[in-house]
C-alpha atoms as a PDB file:
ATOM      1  CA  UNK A   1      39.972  74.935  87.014  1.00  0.00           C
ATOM      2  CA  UNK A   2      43.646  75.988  86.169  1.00  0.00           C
ATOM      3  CA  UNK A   3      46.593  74.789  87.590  1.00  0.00           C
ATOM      4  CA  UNK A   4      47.720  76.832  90.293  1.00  0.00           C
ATOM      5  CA  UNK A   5      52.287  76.861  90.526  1.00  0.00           C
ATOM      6  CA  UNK A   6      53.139  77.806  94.177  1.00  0.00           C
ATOM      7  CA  UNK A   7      55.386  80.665  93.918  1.00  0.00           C
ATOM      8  CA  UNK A   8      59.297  80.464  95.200  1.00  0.00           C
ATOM      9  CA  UNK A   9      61.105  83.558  96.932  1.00  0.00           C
ATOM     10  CA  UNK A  10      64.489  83.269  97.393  1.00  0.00           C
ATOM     11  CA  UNK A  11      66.437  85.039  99.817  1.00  0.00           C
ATOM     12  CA  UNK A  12      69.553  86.205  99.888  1.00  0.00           C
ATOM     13  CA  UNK A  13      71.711  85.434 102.847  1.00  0.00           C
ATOM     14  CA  UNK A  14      74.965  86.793 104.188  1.00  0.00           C
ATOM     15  CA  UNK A  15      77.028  85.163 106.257  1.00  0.00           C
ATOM     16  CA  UNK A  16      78.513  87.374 109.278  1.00  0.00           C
ATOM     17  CA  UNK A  17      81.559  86.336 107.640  1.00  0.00           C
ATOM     18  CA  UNK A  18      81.004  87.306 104.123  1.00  0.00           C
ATOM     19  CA  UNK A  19      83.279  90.827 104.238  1.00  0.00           C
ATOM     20  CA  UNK A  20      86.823  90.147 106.193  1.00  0.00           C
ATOM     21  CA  UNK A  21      90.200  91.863 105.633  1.00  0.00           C
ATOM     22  CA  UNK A  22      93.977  90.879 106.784  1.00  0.00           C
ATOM     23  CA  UNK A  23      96.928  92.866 107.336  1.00  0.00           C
ATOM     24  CA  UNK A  24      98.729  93.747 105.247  1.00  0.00           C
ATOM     25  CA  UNK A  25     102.498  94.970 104.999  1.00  0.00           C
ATOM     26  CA  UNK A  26     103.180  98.372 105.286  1.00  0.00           C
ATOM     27  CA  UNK A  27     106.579 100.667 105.012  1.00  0.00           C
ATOM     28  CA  UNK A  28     107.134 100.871 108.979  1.00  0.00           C
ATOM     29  CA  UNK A  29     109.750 103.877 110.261  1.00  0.00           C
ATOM     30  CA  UNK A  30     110.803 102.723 113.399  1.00  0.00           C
ATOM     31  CA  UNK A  31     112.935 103.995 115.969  1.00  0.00           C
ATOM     32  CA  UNK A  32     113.048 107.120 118.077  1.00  0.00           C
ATOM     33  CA  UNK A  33     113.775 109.470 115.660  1.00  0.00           C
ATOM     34  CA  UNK A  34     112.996 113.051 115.799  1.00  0.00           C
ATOM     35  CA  UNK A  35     112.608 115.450 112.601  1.00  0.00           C
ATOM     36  CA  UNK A  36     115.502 117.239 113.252  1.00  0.00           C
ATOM     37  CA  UNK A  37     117.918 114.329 113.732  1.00  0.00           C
ATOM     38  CA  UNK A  38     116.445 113.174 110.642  1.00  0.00           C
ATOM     39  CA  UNK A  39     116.768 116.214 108.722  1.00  0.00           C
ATOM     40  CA  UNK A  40     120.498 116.389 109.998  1.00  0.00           C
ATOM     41  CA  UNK A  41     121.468 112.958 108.927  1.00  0.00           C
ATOM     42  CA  UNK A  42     120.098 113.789 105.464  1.00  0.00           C
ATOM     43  CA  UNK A  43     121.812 116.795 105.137  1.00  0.00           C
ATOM     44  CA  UNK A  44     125.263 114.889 106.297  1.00  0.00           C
ATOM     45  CA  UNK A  45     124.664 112.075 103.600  1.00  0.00           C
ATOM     46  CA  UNK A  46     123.794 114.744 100.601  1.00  0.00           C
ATOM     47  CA  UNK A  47     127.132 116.758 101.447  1.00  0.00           C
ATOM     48  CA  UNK A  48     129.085 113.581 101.317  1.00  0.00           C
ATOM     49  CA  UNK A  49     127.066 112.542  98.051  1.00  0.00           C
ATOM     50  CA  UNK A  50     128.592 115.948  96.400  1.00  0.00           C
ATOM     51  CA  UNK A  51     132.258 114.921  97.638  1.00  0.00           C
ATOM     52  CA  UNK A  52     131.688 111.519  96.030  1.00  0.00           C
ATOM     53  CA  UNK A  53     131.815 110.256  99.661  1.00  0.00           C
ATOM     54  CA  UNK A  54     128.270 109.034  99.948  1.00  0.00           C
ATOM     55  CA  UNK A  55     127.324 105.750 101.525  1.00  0.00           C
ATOM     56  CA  UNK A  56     124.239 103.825 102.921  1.00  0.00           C
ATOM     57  CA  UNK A  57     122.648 105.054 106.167  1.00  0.00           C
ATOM     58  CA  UNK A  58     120.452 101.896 107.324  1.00  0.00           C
ATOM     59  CA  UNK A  59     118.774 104.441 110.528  1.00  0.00           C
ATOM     60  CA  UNK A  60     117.313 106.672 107.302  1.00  0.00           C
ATOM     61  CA  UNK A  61     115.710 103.687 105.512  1.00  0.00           C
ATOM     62  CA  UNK A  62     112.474 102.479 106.327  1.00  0.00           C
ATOM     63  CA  UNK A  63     112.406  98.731 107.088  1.00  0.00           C
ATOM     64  CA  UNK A  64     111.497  97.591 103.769  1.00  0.00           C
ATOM     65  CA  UNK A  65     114.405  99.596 102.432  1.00  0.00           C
ATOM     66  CA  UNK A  66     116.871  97.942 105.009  1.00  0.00           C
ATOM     67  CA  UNK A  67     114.896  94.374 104.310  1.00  0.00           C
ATOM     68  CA  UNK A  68     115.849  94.866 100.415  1.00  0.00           C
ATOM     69  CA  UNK A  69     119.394  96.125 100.936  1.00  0.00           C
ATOM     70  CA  UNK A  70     120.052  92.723 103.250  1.00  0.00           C
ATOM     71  CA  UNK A  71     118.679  90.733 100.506  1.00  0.00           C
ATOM     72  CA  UNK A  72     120.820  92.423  97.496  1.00  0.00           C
ATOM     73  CA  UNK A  73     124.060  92.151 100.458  1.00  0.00           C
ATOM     74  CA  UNK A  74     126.621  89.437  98.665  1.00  0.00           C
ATOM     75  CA  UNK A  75     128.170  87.524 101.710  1.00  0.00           C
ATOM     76  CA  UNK A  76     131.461  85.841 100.774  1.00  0.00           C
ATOM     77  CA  UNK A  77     132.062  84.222 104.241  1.00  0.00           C
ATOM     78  CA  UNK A  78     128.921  83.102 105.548  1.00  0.00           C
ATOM     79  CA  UNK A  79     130.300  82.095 109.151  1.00  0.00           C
ATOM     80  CA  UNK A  80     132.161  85.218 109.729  1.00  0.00           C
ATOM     81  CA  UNK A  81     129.187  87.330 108.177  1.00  0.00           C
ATOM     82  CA  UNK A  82     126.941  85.393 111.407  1.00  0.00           C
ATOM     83  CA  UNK A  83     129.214  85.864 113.316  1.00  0.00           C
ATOM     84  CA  UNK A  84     129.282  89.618 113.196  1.00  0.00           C
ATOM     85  CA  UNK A  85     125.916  90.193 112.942  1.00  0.00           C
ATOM     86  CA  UNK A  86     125.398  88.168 116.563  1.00  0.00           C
ATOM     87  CA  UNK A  87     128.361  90.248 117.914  1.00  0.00           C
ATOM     88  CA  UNK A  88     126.048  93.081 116.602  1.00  0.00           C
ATOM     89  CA  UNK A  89     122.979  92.255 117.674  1.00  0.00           C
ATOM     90  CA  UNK A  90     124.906  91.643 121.313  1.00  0.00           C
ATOM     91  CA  UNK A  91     125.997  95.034 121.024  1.00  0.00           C
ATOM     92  CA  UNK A  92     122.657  96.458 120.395  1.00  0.00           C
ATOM     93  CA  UNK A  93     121.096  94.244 123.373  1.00  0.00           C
ATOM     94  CA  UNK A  94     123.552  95.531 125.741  1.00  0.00           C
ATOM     95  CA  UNK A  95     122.764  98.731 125.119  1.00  0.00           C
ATOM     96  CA  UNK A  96     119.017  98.803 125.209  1.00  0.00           C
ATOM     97  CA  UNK A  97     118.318  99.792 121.421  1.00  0.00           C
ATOM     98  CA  UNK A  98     116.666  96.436 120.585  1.00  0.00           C
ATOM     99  CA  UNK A  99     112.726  96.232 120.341  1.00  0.00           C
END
């Protein structure tokens, strides 16, 4: 009589947890912006780019463009620079324009 080998089957099993995902950044535009006050603004900064007059405009950026230009920003007086950014973020308050 030959030996008999019981047979193994393997399953596979996935775990309800096996596929997940996490956000992620993402360029954000923010503010209440419509196209046309967009398209204005742009058309203000390229004139003043052809004078040689042409400057940043933080409300065109996205926030990853205005993220990067604070980081690059060289900040001599530290205090003062705090200072003016609360005075400015009081400003903004008072007004309503924070989110």
């Amino acid at each position: 009589m030959p030996l008999r080998v019981p047979t193994v089957r393997l399953t596979q099993r996935i775990s309800p947890r096996a596929f997940t995902t996490t956000s992620r950044a993402s360029l954000n535009e923010v503010g209440n912006r419509s196209g046309e006050q967009l398209e204005q603004k742009k058309q203000e900064q390229l004139k003043k780019q052809e004078k040689g007059e042409g400057h940043w405009h933080e409300e065109l950026a996205s926030q990853s463009e205005a993220k990067i230009a604070a980081d690059k920003e060289h900040v001599k007086d530290h205090d003062k620079h705090m200072s003016d950014l609360q005075q400015h973020t009081a400003k903004k308050g008072e007004k309503g324009e924070l989110s």
